[in-house]
N, C-alpha and C. Protein backbone atom coordinates (compact mmCIF):
# COMPACT_ATOMS: atom_id res chain seq x y z
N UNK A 1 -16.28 8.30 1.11
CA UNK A 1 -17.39 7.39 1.28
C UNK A 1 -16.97 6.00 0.82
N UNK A 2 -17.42 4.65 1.39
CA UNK A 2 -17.00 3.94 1.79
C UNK A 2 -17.72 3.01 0.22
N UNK A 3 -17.08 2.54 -0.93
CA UNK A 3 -18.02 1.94 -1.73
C UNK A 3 -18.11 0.94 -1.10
N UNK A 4 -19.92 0.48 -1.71
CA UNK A 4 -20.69 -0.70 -1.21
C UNK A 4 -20.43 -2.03 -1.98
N UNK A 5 -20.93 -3.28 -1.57
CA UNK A 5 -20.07 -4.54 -1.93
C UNK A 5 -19.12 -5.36 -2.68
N UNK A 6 -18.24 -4.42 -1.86
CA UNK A 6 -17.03 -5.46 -1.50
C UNK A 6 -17.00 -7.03 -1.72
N UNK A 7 -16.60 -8.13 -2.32
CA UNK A 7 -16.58 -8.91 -2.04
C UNK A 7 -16.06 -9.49 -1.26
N UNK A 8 -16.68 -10.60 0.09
CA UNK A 8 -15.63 -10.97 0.90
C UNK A 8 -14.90 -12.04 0.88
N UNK A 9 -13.68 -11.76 0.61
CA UNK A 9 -12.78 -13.36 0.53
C UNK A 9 -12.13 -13.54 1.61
N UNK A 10 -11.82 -14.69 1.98
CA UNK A 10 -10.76 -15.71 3.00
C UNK A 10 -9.50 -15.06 2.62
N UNK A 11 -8.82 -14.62 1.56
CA UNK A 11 -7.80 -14.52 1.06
C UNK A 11 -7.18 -13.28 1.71
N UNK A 12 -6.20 -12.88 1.09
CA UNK A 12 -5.24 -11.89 0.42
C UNK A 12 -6.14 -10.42 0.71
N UNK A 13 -5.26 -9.33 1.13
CA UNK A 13 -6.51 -8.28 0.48
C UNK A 13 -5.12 -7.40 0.18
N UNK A 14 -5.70 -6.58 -0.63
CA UNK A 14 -4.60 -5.30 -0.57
C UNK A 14 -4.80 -3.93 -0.07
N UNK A 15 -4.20 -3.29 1.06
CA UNK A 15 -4.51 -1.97 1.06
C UNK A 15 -3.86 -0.95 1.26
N UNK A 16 -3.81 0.30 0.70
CA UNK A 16 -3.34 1.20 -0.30
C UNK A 16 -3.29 2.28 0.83
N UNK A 17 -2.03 2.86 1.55
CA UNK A 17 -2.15 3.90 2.12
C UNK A 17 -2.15 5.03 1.10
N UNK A 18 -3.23 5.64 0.80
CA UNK A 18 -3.68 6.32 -0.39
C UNK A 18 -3.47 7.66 -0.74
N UNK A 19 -3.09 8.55 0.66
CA UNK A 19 -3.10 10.15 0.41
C UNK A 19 -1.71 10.29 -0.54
N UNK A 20 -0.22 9.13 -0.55
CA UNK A 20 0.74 9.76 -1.05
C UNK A 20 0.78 8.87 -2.32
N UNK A 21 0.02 7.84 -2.68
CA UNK A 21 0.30 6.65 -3.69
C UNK A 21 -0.01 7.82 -4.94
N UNK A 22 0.72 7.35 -5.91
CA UNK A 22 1.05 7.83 -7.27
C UNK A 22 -0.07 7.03 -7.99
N UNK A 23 -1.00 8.06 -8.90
CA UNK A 23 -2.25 7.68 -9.83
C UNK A 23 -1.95 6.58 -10.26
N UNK A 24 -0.76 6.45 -11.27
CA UNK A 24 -0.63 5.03 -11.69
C UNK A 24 -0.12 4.08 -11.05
N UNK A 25 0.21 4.11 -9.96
CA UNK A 25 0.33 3.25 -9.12
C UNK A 25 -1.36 2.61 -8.45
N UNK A 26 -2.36 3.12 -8.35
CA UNK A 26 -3.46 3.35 -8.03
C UNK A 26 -3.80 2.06 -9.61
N UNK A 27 -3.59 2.81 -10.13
CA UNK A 27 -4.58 2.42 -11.66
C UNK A 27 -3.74 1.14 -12.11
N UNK A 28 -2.48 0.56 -11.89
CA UNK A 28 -2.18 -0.85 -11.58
C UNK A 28 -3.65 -1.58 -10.65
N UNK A 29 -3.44 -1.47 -9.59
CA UNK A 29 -4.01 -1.69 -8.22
C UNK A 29 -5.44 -2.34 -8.99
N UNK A 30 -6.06 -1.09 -9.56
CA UNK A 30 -7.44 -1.39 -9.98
C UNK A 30 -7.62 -2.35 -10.83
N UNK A 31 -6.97 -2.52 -11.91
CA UNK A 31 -6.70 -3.48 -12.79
C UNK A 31 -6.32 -4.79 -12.15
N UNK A 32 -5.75 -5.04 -11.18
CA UNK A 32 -5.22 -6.39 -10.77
C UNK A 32 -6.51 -6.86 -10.03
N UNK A 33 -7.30 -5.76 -9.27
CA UNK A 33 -8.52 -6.24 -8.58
C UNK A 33 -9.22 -6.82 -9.25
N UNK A 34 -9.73 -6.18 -10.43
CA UNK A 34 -10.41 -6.94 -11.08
C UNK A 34 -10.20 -7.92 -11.64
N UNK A 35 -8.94 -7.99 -12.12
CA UNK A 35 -8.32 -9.32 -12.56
C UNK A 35 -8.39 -10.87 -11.77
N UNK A 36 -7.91 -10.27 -11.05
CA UNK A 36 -7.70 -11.42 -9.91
C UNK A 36 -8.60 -11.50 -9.02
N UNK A 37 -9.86 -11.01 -8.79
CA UNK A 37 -10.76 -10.67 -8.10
C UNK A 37 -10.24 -11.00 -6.95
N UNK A 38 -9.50 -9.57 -6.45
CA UNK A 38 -9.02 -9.51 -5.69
C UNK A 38 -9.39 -8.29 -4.49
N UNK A 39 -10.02 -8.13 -3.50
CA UNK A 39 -10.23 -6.80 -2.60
C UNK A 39 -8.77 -6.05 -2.24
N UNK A 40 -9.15 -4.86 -2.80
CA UNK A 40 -8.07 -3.75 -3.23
C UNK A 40 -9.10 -2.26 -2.34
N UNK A 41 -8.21 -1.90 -1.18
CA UNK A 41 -8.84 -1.09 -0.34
C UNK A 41 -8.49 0.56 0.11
N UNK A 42 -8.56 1.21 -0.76
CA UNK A 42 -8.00 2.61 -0.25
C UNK A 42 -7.91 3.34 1.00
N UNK A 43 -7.36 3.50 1.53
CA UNK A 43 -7.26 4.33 3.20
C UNK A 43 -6.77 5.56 2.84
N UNK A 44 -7.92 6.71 2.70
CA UNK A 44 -7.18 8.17 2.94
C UNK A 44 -8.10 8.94 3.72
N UNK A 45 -7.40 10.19 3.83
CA UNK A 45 -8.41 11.19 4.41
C UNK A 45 -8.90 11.84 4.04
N UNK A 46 -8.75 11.65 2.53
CA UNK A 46 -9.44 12.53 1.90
C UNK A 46 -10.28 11.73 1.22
N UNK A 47 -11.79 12.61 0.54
CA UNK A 47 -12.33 11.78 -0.65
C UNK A 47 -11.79 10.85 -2.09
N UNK A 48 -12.20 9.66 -2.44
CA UNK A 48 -11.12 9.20 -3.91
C UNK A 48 -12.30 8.99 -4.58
N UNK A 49 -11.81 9.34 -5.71
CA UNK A 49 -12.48 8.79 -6.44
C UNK A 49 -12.03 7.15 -7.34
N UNK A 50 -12.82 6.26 -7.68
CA UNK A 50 -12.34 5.03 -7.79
C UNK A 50 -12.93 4.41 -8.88
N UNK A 51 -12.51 4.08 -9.76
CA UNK A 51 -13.26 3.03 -10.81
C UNK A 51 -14.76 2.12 -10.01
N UNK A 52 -15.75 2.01 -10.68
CA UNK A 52 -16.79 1.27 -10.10
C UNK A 52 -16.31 -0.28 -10.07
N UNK A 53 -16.27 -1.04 -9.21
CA UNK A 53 -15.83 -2.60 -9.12
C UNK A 53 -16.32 -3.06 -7.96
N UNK A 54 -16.74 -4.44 -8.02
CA UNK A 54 -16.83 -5.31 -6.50
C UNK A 54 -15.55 -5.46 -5.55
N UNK A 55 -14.96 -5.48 -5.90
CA UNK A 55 -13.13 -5.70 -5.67
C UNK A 55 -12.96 -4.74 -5.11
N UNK A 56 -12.85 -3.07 -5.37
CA UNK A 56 -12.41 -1.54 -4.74
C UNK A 56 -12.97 -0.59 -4.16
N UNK A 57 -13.03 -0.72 -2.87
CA UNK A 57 -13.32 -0.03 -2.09
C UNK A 57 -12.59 1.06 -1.47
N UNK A 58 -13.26 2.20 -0.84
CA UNK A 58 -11.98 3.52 -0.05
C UNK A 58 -12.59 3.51 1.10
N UNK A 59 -11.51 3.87 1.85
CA UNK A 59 -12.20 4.49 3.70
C UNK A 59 -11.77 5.85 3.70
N UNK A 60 -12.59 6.63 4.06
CA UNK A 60 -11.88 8.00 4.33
C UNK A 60 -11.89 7.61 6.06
N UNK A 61 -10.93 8.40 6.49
CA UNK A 61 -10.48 8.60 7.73
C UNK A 61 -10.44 9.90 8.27
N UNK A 62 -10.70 10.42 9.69
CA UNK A 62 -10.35 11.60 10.11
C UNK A 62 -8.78 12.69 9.44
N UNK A 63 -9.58 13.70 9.28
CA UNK A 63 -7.90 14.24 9.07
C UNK A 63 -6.68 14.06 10.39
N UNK A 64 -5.45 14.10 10.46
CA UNK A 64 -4.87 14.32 11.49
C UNK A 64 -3.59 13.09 11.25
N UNK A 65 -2.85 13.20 12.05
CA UNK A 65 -0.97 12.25 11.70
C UNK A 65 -1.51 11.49 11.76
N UNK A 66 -0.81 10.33 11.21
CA UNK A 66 -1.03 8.67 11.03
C UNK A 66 -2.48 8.13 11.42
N UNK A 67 -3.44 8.88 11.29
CA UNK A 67 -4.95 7.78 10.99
C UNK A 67 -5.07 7.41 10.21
N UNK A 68 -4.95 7.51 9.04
CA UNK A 68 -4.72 6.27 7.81
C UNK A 68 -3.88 5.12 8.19
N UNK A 69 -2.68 5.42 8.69
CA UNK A 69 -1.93 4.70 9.06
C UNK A 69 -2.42 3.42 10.12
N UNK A 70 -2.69 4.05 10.80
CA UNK A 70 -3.05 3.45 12.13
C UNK A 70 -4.35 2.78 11.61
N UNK A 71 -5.22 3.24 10.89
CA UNK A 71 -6.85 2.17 10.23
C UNK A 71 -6.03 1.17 9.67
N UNK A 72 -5.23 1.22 8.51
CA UNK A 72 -4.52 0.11 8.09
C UNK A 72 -4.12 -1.34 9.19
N UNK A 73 -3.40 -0.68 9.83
CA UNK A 73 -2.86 -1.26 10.79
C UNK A 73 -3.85 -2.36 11.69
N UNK A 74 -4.58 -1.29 12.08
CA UNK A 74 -6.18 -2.17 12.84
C UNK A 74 -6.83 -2.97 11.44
N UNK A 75 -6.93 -2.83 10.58
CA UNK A 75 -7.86 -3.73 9.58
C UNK A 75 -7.01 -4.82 8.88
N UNK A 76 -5.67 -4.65 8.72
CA UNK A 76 -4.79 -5.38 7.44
C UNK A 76 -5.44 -6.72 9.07
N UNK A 77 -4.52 -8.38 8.03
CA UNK A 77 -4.78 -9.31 8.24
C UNK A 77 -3.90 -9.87 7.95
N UNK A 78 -2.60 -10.92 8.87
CA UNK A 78 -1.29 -11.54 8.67
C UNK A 78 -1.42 -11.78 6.99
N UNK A 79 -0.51 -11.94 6.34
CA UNK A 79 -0.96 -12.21 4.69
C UNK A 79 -1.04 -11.42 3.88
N UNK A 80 -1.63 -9.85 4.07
CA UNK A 80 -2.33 -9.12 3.70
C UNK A 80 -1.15 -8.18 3.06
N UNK A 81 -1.13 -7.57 1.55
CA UNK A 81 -0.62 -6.92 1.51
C UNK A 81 -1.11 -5.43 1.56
N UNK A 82 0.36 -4.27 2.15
CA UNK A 82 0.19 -2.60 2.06
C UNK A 82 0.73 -2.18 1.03
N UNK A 83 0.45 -1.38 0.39
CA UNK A 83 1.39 -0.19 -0.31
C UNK A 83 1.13 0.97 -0.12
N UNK A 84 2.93 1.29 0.60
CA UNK A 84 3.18 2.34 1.21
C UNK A 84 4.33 3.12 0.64
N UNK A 85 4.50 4.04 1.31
CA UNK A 85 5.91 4.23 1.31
C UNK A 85 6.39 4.89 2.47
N UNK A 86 5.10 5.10 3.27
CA UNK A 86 6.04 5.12 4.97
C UNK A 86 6.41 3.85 5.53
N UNK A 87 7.36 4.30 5.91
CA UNK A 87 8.46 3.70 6.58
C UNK A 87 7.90 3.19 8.06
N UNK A 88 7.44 3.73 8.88
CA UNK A 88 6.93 3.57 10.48
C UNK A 88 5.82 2.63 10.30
N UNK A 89 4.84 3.04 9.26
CA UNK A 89 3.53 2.00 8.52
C UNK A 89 4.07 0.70 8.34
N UNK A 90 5.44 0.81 7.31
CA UNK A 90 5.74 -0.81 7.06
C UNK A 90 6.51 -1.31 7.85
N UNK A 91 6.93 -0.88 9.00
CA UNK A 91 7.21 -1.79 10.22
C UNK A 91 6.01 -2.64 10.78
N UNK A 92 5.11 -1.52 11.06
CA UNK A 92 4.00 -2.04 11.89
C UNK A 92 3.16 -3.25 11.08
N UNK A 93 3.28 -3.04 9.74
CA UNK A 93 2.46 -3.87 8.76
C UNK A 93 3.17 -5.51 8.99
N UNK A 94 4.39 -5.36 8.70
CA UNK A 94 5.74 -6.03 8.85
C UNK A 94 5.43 -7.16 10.40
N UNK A 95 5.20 -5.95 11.23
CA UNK A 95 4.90 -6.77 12.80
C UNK A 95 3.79 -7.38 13.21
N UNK A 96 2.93 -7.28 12.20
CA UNK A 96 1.81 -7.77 12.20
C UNK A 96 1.48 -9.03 11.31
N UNK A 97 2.18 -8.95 10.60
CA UNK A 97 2.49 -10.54 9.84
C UNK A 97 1.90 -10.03 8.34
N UNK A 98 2.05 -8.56 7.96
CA UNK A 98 1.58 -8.32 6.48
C UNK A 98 3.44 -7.97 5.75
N UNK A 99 2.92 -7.59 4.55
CA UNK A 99 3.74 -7.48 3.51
C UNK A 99 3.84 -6.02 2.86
N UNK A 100 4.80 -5.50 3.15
CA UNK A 100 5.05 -4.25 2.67
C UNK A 100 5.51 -3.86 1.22
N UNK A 101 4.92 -2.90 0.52
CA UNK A 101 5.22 -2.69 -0.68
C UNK A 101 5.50 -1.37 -1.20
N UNK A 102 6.71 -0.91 -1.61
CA UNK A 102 6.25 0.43 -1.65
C UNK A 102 6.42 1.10 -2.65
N UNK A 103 5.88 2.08 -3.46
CA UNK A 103 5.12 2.76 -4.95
C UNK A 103 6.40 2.57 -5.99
N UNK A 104 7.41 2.45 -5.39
CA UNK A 104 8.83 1.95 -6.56
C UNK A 104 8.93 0.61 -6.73
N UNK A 105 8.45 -0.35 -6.06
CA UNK A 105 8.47 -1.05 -5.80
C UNK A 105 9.34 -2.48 -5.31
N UNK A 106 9.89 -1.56 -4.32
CA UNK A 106 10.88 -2.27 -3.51
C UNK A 106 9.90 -2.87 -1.91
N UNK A 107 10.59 -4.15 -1.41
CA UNK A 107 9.35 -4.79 -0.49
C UNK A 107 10.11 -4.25 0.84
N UNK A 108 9.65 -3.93 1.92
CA UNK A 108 10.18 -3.77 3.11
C UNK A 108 10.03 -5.04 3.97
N UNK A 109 11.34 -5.16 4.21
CA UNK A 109 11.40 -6.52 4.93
C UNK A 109 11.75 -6.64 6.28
N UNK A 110 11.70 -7.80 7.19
CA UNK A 110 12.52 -7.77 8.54
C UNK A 110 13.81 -7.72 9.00
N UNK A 111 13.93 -7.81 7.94
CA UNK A 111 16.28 -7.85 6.98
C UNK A 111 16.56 -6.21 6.70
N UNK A 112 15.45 -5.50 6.06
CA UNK A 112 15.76 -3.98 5.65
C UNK A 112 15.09 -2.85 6.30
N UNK A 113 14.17 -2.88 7.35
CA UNK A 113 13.29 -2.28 8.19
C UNK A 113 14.52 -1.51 8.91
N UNK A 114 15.04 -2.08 9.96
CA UNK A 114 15.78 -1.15 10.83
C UNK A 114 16.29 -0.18 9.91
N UNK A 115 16.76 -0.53 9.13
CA UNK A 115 18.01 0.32 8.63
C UNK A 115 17.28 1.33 7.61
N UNK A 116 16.07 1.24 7.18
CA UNK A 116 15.29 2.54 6.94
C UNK A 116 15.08 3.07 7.91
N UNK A 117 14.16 2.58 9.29
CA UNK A 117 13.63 3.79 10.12
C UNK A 117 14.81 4.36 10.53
N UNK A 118 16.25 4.03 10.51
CA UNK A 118 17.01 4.67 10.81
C UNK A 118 18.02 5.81 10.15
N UNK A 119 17.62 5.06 8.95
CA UNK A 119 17.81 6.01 7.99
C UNK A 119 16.84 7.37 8.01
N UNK A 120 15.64 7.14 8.33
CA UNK A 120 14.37 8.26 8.05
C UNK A 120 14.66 8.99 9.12
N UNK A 121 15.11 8.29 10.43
CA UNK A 121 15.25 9.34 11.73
C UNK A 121 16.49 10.47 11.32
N UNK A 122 17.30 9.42 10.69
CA UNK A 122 18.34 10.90 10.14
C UNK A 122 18.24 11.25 9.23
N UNK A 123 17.33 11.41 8.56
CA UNK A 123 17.06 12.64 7.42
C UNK A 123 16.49 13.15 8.16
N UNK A 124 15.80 13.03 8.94
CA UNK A 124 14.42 14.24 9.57
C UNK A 124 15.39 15.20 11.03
N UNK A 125 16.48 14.21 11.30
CA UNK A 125 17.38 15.25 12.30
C UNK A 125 17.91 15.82 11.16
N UNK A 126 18.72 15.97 10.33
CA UNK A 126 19.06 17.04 9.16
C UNK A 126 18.42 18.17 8.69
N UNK A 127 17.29 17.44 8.35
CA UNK A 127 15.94 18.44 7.97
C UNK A 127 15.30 19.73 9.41
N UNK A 128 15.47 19.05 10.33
CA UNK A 128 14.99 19.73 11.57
C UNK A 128 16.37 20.73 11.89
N UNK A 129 17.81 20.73 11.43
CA UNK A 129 18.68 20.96 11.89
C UNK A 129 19.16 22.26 10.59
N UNK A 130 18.35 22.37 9.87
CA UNK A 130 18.22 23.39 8.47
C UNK A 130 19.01 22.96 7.45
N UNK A 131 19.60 21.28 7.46
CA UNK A 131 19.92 21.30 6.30
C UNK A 131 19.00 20.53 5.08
N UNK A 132 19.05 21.22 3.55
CA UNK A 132 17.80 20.63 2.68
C UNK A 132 18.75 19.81 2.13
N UNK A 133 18.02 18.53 2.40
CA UNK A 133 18.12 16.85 2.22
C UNK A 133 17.70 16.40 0.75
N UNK A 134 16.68 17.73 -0.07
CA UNK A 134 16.30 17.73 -1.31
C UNK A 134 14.90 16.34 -0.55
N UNK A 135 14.47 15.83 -1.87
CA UNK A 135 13.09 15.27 -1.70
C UNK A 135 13.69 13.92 -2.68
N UNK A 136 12.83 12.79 -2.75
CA UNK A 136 12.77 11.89 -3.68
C UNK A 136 12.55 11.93 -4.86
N UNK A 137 13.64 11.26 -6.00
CA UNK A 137 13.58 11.64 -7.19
C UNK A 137 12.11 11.50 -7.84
N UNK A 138 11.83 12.25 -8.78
CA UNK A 138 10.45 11.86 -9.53
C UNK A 138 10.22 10.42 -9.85
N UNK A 139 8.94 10.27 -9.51
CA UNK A 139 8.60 9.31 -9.97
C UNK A 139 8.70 8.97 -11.74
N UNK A 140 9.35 7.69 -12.16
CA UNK A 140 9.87 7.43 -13.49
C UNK A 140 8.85 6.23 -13.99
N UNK A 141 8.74 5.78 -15.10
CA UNK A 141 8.52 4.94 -15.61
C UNK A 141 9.18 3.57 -15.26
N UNK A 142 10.77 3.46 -15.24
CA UNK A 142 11.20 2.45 -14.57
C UNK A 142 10.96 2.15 -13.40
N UNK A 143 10.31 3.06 -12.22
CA UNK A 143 9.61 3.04 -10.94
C UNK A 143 8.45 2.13 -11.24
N UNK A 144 7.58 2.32 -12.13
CA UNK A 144 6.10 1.87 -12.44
C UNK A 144 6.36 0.67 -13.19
N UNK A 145 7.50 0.44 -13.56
CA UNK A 145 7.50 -1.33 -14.03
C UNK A 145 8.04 -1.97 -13.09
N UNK A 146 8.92 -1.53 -12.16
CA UNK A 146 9.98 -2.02 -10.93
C UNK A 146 7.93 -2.45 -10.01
N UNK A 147 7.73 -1.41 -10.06
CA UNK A 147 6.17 -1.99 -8.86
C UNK A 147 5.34 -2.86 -9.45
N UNK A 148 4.92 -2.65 -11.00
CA UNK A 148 4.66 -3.96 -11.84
C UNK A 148 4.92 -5.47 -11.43
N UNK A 149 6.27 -5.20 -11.95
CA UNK A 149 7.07 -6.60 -11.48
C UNK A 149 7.10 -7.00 -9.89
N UNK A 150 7.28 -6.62 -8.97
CA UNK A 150 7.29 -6.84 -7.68
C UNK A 150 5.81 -7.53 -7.26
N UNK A 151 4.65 -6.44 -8.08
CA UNK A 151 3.68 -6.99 -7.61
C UNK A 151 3.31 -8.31 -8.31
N UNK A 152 3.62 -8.16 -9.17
CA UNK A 152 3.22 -9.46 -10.12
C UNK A 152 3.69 -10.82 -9.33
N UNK A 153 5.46 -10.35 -9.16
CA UNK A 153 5.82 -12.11 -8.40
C UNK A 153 5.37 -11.99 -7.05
N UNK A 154 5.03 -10.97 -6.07
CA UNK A 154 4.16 -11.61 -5.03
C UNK A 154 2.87 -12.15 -5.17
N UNK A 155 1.78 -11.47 -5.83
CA UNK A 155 0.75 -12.01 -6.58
C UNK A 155 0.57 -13.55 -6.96
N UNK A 156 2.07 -13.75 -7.75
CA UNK A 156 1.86 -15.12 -8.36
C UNK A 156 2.32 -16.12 -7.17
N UNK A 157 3.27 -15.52 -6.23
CA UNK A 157 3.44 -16.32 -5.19
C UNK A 157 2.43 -16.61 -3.64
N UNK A 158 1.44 -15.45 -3.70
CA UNK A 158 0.96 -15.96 -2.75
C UNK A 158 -0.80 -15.76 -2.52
N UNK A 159 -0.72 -15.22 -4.00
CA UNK A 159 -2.43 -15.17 -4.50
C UNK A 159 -3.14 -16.35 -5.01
N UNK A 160 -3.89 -17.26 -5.09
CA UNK A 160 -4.67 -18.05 -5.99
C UNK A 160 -5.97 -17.18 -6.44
N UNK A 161 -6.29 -17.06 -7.74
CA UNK A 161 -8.02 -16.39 -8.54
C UNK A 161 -8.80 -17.69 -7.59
N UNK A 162 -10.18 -17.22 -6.84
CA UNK A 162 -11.21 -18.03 -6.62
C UNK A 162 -11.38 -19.04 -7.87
N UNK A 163 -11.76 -19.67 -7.23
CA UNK A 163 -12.87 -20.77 -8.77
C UNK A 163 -14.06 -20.46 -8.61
N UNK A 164 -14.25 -20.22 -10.04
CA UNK A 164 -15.62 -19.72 -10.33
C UNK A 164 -16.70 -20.44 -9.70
N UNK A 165 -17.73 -20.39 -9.07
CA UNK A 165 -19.05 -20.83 -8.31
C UNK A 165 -20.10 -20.89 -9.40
N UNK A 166 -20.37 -22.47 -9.21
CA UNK A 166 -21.53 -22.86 -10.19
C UNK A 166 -22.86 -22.09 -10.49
């Protein structure tokens, strides 16, 4: 369910492909919204639950492949940042004139794009071919300051806080 008002800004928004994002990665997110009164937007298919704020809102989406994906895609706004960590998502985010971010917090760029999806196509011929490729290391603490920091200097580079209204 979709929380009710949102504030609407001209600005920046952030939104959160949500079914695979890591809690504290989430619970950054929330904190910066409010900080920066900033709209911070969950996309999953499943129900979230979310801190109460003007700033954080969720969409649930149909179950089924990439509809989260694909809502993102239709709603983000050139400017706009994702955090993801699919790969096919932050192309499209990428081609659309947004900013990719993903839960380690490394940025996907127009310089490093190919050479992931191409990387991802051959893990998944490996994987399809019976050999185990193993999975991504656990998520660490140095992961959750690496996304800290990343978000922080895009933030400071391309966020301004509103001014307060008389």
């Amino acid at each position: 369910m979709a929380q009710e008002g949102l504030q609407a800004t001209a600005g920046m928004q952030i939104w959160i492909d949500a079914d695979a994002c890591p809690v504290v990665i989430k619970e950054i997110l929330y904190r910066v919204a409010d900080r920066l009164e900033l709209p911070v937007t969950l996309v999953a298919n499943q129900g979230l639950r979310v801190p109460p704020s003007r700033f954080i809102r969720t969409v649930q989406v149909p179950s089924g492949a990439d509809v989260a994906d694909q809502e993102i895609v239709r709603l983000l706004n050139p400017g706009d940042l994702v955090i993801t960590g699919d790969i096919p998502l932050a192309a499209d985010v990428l081609a659309k004139g947004g900013y990719a971010l993903n839960p380690r917090g490394e940025f996907y760029t127009k310089d490093n794009i190919a050479q992931q999806l191409t990387m991802r196509a051959f893990m998944e011929e490996l994987r399809s071919g019976g050999v185990d490729t193993g999975g991504p290391a656990a998520f660490s603490q140095s992961d959750r300051q690496q996304f800290a920091n990343s978000l922080d200097r895009h933030l400071s580079k391309h966020h301004r806080k509103p001014a307060p209204t008389p």
